[in-house]
C-alpha atoms as a PDB file:
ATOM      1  CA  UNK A   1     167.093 160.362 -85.893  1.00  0.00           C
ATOM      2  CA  UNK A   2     163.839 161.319 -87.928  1.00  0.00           C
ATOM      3  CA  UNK A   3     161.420 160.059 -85.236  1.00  0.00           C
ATOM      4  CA  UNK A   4     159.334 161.177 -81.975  1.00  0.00           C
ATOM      5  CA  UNK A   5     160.916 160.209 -78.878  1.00  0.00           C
ATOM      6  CA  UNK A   6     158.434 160.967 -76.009  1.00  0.00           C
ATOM      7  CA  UNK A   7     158.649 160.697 -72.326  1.00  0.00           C
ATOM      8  CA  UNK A   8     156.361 159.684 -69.559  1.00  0.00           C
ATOM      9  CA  UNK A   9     157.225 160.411 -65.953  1.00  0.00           C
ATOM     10  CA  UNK A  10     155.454 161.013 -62.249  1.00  0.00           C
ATOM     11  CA  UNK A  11     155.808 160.908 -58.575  1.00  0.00           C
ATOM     12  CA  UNK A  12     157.935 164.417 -58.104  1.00  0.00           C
ATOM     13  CA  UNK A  13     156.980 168.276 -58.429  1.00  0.00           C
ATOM     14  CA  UNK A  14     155.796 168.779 -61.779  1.00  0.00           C
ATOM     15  CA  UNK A  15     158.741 171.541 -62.367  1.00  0.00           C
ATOM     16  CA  UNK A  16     161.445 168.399 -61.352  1.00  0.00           C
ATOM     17  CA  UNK A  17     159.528 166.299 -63.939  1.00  0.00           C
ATOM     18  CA  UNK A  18     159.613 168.588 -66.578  1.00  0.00           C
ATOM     19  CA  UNK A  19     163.805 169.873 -66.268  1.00  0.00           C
ATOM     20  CA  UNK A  20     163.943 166.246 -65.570  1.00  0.00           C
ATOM     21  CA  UNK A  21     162.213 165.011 -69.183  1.00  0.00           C
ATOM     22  CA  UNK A  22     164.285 167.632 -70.737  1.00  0.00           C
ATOM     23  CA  UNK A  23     167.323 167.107 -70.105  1.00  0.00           C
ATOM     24  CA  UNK A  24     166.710 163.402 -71.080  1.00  0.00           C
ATOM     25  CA  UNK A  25     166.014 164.801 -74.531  1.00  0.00           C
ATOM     26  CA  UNK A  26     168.692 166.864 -74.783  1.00  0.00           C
ATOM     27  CA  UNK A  27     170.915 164.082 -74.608  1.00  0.00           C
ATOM     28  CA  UNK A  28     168.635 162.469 -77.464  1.00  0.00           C
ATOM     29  CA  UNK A  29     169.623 165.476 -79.414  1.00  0.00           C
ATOM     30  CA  UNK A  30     173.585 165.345 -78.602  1.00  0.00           C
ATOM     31  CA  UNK A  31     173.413 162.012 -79.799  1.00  0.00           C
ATOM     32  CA  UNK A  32     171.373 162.622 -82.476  1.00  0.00           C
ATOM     33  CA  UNK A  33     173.976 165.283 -83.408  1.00  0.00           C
ATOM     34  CA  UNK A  34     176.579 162.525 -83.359  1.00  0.00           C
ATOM     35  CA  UNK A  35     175.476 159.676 -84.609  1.00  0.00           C
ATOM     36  CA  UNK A  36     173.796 160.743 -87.604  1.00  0.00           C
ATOM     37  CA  UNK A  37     174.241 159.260 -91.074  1.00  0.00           C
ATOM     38  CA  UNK A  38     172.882 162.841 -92.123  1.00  0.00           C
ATOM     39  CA  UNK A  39     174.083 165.368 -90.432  1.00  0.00           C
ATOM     40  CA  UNK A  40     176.959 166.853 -91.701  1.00  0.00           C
ATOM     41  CA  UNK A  41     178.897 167.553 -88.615  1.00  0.00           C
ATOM     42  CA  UNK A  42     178.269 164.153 -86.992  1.00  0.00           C
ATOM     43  CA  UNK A  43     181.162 162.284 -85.841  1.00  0.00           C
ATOM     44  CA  UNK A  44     179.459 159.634 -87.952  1.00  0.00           C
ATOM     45  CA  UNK A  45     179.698 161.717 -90.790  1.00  0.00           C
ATOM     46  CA  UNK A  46     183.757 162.719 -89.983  1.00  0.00           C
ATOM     47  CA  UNK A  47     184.527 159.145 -89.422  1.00  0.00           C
ATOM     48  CA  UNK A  48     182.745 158.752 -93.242  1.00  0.00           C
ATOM     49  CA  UNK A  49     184.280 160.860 -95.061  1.00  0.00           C
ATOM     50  CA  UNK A  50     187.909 160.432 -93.345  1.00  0.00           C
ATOM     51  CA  UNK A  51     188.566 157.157 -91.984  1.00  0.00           C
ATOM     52  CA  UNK A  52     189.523 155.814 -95.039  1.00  0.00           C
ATOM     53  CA  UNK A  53     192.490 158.073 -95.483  1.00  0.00           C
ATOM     54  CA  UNK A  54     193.862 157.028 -91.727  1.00  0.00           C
ATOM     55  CA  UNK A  55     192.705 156.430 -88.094  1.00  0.00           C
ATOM     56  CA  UNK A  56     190.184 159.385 -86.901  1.00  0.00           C
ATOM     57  CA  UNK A  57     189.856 159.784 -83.386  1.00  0.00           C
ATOM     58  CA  UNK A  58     186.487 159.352 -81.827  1.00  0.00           C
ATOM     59  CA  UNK A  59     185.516 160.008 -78.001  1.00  0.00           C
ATOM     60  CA  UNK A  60     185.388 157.177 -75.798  1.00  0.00           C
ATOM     61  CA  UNK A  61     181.559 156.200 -75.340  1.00  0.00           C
ATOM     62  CA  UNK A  62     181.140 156.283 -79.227  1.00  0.00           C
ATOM     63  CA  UNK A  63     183.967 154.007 -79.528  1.00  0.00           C
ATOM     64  CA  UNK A  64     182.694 151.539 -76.599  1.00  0.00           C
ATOM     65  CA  UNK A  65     179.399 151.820 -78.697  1.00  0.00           C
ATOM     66  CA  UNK A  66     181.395 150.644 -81.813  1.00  0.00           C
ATOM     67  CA  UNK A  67     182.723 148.014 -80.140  1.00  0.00           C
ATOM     68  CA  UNK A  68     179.459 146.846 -79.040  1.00  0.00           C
ATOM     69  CA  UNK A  69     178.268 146.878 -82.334  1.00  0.00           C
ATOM     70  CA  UNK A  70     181.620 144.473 -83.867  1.00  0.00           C
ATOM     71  CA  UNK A  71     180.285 142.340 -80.929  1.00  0.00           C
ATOM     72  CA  UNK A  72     176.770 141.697 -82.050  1.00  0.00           C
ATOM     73  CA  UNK A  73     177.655 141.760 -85.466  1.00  0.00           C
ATOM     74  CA  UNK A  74     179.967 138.801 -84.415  1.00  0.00           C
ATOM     75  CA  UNK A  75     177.676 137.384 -82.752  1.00  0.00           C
ATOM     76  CA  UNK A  76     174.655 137.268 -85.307  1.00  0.00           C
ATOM     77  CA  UNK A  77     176.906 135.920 -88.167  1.00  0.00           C
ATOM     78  CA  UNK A  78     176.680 139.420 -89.742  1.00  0.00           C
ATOM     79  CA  UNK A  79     172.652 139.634 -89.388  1.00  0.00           C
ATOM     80  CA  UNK A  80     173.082 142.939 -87.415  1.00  0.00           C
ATOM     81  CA  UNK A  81     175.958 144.954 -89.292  1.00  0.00           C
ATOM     82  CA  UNK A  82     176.669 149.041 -89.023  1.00  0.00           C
ATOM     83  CA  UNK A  83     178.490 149.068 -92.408  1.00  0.00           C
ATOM     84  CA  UNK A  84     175.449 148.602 -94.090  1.00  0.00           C
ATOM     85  CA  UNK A  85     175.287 151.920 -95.755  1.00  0.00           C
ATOM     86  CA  UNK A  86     176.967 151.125 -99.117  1.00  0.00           C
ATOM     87  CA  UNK A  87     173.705 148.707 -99.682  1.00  0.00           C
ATOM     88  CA  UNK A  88     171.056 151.047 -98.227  1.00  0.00           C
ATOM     89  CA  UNK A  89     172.563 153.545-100.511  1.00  0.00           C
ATOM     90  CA  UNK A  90     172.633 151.300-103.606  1.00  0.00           C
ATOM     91  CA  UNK A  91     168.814 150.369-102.925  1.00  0.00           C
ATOM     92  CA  UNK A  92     168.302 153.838-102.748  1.00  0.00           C
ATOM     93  CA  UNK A  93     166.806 153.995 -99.422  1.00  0.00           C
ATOM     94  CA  UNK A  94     169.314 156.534 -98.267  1.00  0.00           C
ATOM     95  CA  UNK A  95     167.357 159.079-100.275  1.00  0.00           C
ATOM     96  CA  UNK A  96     163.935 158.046 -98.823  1.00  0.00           C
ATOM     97  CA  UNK A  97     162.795 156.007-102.153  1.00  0.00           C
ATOM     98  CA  UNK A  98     164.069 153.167-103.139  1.00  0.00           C
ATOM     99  CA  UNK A  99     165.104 151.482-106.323  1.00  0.00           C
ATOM    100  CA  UNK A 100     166.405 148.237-107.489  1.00  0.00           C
ATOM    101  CA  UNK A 101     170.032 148.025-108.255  1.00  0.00           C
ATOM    102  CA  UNK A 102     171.527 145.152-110.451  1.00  0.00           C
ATOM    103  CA  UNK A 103     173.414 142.481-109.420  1.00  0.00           C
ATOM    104  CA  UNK A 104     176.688 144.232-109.891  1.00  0.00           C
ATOM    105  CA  UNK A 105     175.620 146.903-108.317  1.00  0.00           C
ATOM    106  CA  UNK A 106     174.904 144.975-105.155  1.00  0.00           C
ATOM    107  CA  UNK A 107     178.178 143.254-105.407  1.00  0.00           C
ATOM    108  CA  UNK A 108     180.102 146.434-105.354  1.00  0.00           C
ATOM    109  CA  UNK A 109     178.310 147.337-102.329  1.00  0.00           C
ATOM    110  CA  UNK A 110     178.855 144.087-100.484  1.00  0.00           C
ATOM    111  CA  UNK A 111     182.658 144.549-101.669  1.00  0.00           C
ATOM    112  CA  UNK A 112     182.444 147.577 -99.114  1.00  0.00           C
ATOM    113  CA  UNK A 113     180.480 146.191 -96.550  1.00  0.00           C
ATOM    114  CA  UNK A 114     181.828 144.155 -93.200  1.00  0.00           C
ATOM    115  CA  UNK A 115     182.862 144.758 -89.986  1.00  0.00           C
ATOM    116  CA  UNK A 116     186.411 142.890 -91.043  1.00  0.00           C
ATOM    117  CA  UNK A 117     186.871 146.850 -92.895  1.00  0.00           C
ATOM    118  CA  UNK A 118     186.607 148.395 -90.063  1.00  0.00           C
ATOM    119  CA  UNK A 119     189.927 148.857 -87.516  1.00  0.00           C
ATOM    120  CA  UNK A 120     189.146 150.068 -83.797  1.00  0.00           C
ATOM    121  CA  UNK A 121     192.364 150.652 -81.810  1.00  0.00           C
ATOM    122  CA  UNK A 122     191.615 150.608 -78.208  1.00  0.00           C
ATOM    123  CA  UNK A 123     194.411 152.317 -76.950  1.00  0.00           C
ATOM    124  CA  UNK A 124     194.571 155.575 -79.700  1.00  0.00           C
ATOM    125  CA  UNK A 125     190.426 155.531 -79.300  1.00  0.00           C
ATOM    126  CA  UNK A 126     190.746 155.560 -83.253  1.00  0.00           C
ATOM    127  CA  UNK A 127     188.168 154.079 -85.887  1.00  0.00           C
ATOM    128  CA  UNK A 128     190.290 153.450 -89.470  1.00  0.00           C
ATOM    129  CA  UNK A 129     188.269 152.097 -92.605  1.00  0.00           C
ATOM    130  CA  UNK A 130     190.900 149.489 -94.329  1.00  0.00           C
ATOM    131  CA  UNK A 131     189.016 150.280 -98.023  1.00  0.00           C
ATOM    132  CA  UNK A 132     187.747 153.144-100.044  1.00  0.00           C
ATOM    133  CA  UNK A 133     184.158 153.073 -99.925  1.00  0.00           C
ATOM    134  CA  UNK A 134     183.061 152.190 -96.173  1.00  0.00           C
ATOM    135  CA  UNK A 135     180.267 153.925 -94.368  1.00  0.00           C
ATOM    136  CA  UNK A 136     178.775 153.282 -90.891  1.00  0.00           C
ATOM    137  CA  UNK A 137     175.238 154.096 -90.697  1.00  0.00           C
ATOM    138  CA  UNK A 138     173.826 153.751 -86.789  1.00  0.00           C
ATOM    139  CA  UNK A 139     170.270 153.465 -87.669  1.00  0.00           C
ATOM    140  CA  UNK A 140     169.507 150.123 -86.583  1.00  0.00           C
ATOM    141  CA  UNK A 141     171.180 150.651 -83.055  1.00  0.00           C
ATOM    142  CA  UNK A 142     171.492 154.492 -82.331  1.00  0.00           C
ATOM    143  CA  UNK A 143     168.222 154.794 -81.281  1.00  0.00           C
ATOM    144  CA  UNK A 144     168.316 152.105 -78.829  1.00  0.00           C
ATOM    145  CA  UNK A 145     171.247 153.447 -77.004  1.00  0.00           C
ATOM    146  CA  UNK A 146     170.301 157.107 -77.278  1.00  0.00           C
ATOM    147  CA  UNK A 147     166.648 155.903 -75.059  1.00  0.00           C
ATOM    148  CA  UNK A 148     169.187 153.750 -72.805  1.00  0.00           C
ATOM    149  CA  UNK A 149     171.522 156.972 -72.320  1.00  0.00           C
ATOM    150  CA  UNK A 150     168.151 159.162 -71.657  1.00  0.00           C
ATOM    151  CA  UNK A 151     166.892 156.366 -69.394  1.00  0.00           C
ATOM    152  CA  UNK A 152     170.322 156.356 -67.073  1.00  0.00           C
ATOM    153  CA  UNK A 153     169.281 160.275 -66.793  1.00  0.00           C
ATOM    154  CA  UNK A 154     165.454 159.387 -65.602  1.00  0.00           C
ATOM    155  CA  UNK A 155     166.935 156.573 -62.610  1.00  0.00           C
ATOM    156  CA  UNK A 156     169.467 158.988 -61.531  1.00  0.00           C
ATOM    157  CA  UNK A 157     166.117 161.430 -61.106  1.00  0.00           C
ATOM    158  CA  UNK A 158     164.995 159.364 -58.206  1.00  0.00           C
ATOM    159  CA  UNK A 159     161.239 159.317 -59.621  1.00  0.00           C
ATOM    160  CA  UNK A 160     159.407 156.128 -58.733  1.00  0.00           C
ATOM    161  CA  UNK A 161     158.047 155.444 -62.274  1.00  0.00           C
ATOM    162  CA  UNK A 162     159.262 156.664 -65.878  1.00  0.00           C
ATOM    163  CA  UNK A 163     158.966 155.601 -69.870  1.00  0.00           C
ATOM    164  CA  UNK A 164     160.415 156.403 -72.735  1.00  0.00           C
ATOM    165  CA  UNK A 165     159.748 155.756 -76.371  1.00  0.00           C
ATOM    166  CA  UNK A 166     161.451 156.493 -79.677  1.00  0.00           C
ATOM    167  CA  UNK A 167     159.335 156.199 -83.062  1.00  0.00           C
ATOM    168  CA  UNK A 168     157.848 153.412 -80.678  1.00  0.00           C
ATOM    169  CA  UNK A 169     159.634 151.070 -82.011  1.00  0.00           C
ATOM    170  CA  UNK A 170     162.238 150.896 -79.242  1.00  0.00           C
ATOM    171  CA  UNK A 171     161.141 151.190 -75.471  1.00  0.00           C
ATOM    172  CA  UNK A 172     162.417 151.107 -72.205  1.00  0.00           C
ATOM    173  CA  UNK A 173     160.478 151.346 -68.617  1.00  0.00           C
ATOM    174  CA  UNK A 174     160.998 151.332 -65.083  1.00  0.00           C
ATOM    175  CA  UNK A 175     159.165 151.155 -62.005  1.00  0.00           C
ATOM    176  CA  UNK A 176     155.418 151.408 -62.012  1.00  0.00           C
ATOM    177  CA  UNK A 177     152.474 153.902 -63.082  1.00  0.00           C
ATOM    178  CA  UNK A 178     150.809 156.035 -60.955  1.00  0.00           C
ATOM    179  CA  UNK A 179     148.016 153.513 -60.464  1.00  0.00           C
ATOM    180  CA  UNK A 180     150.507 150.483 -59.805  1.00  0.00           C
ATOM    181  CA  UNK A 181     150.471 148.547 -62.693  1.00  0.00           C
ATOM    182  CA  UNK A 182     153.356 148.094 -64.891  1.00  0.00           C
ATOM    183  CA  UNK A 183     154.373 149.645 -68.006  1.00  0.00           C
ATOM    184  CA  UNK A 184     152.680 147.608 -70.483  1.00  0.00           C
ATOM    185  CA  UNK A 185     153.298 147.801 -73.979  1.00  0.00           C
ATOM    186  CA  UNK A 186     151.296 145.924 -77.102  1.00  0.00           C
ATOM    187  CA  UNK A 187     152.969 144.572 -80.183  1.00  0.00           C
ATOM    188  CA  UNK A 188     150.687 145.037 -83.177  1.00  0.00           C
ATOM    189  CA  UNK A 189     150.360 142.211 -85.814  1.00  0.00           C
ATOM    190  CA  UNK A 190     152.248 143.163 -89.148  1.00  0.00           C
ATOM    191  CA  UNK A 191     149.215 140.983 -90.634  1.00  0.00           C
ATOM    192  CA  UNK A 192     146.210 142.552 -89.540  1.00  0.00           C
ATOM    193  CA  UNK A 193     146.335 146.568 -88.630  1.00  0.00           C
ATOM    194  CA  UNK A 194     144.248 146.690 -85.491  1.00  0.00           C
ATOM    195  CA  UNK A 195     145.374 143.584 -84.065  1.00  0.00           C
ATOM    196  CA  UNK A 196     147.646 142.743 -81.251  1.00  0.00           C
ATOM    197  CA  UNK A 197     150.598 139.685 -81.047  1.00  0.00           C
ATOM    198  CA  UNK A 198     150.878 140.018 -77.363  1.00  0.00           C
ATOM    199  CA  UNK A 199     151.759 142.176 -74.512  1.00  0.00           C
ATOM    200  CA  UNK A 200     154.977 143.388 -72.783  1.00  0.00           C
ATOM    201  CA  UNK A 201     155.525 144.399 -68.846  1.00  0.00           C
ATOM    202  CA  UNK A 202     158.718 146.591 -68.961  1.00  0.00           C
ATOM    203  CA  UNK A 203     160.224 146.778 -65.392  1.00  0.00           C
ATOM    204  CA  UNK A 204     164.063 147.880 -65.670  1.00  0.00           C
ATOM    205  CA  UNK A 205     163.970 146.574 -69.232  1.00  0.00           C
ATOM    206  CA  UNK A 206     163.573 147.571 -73.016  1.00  0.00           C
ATOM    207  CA  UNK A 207     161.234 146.489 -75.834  1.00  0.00           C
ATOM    208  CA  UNK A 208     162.545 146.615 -79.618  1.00  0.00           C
ATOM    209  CA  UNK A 209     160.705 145.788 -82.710  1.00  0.00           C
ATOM    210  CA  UNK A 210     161.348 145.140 -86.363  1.00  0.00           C
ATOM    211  CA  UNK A 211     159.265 145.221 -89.308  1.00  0.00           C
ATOM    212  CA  UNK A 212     159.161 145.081 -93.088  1.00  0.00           C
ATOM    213  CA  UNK A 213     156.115 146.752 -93.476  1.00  0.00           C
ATOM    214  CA  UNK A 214     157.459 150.175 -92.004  1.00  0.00           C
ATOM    215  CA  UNK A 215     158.603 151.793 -94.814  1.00  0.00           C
ATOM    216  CA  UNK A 216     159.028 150.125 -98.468  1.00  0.00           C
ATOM    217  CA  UNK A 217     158.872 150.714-102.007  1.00  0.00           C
ATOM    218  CA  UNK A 218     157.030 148.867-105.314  1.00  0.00           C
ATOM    219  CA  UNK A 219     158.370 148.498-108.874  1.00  0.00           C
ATOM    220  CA  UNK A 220     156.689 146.022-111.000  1.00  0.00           C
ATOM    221  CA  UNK A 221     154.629 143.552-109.276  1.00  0.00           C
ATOM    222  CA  UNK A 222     157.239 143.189-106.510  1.00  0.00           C
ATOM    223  CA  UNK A 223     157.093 145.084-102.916  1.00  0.00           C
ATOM    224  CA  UNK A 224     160.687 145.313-101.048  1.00  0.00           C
ATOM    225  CA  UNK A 225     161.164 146.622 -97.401  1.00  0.00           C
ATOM    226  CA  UNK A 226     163.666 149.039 -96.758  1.00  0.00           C
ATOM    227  CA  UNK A 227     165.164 146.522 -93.840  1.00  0.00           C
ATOM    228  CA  UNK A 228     168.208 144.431 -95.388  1.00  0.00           C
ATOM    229  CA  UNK A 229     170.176 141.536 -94.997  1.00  0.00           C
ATOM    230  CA  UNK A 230     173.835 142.525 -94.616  1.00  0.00           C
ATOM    231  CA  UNK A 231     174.504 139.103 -95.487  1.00  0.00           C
ATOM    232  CA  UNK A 232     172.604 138.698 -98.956  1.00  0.00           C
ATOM    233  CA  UNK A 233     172.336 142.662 -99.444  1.00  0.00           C
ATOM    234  CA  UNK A 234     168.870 142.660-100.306  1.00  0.00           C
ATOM    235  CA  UNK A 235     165.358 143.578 -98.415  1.00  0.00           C
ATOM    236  CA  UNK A 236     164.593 141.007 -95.805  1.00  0.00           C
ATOM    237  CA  UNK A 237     162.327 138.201 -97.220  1.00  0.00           C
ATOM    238  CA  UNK A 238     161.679 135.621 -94.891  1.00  0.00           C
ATOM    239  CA  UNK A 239     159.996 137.448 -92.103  1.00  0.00           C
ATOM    240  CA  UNK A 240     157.309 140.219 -91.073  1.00  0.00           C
ATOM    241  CA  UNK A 241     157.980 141.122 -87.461  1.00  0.00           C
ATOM    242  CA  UNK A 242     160.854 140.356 -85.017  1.00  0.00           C
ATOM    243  CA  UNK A 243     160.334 141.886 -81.186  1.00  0.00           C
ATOM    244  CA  UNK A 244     163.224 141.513 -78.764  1.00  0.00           C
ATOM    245  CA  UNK A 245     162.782 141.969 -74.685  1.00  0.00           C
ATOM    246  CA  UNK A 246     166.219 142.310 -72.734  1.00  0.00           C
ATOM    247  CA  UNK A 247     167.994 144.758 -70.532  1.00  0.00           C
ATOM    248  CA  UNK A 248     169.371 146.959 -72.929  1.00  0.00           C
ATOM    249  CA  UNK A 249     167.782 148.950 -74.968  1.00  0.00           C
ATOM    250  CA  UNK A 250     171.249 148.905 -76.984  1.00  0.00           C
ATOM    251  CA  UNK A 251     171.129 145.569 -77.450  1.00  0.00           C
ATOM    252  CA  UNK A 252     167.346 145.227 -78.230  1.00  0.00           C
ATOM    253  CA  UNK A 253     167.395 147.732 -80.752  1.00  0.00           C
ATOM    254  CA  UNK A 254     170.143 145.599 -82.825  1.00  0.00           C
ATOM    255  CA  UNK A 255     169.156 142.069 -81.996  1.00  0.00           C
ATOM    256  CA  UNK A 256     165.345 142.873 -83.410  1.00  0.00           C
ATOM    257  CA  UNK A 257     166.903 143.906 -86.781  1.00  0.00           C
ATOM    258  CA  UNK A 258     169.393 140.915 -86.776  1.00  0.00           C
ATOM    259  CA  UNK A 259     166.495 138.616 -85.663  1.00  0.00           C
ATOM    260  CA  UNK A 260     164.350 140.004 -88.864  1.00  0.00           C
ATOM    261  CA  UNK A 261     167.360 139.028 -91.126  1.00  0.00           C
ATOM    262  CA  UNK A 262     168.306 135.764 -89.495  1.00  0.00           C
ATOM    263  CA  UNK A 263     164.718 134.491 -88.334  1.00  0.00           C
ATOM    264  CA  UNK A 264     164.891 132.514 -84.902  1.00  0.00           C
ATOM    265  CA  UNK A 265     168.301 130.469 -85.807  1.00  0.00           C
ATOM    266  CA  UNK A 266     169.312 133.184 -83.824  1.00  0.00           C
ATOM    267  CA  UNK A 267     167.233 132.603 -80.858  1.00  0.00           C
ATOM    268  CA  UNK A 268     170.351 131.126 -79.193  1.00  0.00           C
ATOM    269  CA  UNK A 269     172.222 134.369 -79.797  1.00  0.00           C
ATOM    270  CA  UNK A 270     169.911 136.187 -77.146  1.00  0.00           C
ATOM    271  CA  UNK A 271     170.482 134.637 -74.496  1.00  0.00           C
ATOM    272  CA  UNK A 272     174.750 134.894 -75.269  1.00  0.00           C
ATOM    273  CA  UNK A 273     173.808 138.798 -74.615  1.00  0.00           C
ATOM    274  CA  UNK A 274     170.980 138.729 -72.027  1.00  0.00           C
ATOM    275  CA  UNK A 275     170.495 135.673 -70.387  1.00  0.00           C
ATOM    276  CA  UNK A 276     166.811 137.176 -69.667  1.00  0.00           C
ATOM    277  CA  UNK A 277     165.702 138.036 -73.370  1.00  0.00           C
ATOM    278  CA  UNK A 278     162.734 137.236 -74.826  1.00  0.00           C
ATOM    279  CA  UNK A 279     161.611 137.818 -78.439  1.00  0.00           C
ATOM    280  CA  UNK A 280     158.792 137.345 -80.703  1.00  0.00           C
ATOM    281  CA  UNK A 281     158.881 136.290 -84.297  1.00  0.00           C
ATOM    282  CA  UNK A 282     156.434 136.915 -86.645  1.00  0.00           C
ATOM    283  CA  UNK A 283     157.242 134.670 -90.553  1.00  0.00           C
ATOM    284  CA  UNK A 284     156.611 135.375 -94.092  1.00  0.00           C
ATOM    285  CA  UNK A 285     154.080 132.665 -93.836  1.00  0.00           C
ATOM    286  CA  UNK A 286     152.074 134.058 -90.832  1.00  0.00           C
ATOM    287  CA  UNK A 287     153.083 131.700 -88.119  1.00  0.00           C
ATOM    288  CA  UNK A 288     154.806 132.716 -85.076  1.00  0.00           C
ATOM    289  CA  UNK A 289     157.695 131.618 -83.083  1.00  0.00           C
ATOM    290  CA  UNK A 290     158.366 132.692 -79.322  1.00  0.00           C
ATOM    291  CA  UNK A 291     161.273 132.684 -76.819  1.00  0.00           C
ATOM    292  CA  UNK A 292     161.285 133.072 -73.417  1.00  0.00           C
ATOM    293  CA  UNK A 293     157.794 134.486 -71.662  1.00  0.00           C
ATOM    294  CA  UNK A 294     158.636 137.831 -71.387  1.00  0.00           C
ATOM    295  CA  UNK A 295     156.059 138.663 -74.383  1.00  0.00           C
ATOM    296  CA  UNK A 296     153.072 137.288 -73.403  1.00  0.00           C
ATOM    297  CA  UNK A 297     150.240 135.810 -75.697  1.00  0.00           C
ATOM    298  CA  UNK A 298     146.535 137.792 -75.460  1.00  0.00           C
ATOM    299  CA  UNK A 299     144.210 135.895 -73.868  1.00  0.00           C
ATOM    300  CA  UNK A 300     142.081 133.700 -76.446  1.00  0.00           C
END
């Protein structure tokens, strides 16, 4: 998933910890393995290059997790989208750079982007692309429900406290530190480097957050993000930061994108999903909106 997923756990033998940290990560890596837009012998990659000729089978949690995804795509008005890859690859930000494609060219990729292309049968299990030219890519949800798939692994270890991070953009915690105090996390301010928006206590839950100014390219005087809107298929405009606080780290993962494409309109959405979210948005023009109090404010 090209990023650093770490682990943090206490309260057992240290030998317990450590076979119990690892095989957390190993499951990282499986998924990794499937999910991948890169890989060449991911499932991702099968369904790809096949689905378009016919239904491909696909094993039942990645279907469930495809499923999920049509949901929240439903759900944000097509903020949050897994078919996105025809656009990231137009914008060149499959490749790691990034270039600005005409209008046509963005057309042509819209043509083969949508959830409405994509046909999951329940009963066969099978995934079946209904036009040349679909591709899922995972990237803005894999990661959040690889750390919720690790984090099933660290409750069932029985250890009183654990965290785990990936990139550190996605993060889930339960229990307590060694000290007591919960598992606090800090949301840095897009507009100023060292400063902080606010603080999160993660307790059985996951943190999320979505930026522009991650990774990004320049050509002329203009600066574009490599975070689009499936809706518009271009960068994201409108917003810097979007931070989402729920029970699933699946579900934070995605709604943070979607909420940097859709701004807090979607807000309401949340709360369809977790009726305990929180999030955090951070607009073009500096000013901040809030939901819920899950993410505090810093002390003045």
């Amino acid at each position: 998933m090209n990023t650093r997923f770490e682990v943090a756990l206490w309260g057992r033998e240290e030998p317990y910890l450590t076979a119990t940290a690892e095989e957390a990560l190993r499951e990282i890596q499986a998924l990794d393995q499937q999910l991948s837009f890169y890989r060449d012998d991911s499932d991702i990659r099968e369904l790809n290059a096949y689905a378009a000729n016919g239904p491909v089978p696909v094993e039942p949690r990645l279907f469930r997790l495809l499923q999920r995804a049509r949901s929240l795509t439903e759900a944000t008005g097509g903020a949050f989208d897994i078919t996105i890859a025809p656009l990231l690859r137009v914008w060149g930000f499959t490749g790691g750079g990034g270039t600005v494609p005409s209008d046509a060219e963005v057309e042509g990729a819209r043509e083969a982007s949508g959830m409405h292309l994509v046909e999951l049968d329940p009963e066969a299990m099978t995934v079946e692309f209904l036009r040349p030219g679909v591709m899922l890519d995972l990237g803005a949800i894999g990661k959040g429900y690889a750390i919720e798939r690790a984090a099933e692994i660290l409750r069932e270890s029985e250890v009183p406290g654990a965290l785990i991070h990936g990139g550190t953009s996605t993060v889930e915690a339960f229990g307590i530190q060694p000290d007591g105090s919960p598992w606090t996390i800090a949301i840095q301010d897009p507009r100023e480097p060292e400063g902080v928006l606010g603080n999160v206590a993660l307790d059985g839950t996951a943190l999320s957050v979505s930026a522009v100014h991650g990774k990004f390219f320049t050509e002329g005087d203009a600066r574009y993000g490599h975070v689009l809107d499936p809706r518009l298929g271009k960068p994201v405009q409108g917003t810097l930061l979007a931070a989402v606080v729920c029970s699933s780290a699946t579900d934070s993962d995605a709604l943070s994108t979607a909420l940097l494409a859709g701004g807090e309109e979607l807000f309401p959405v949340l709360g369809a999903f977790q009726a305990d979210a929180g999030a955090l948005l951070v607009r073009a023009d500096g000013t901040i909106a809030r939901l819920g109090s899950s993410i505090g404010s810093l002390p003045e």
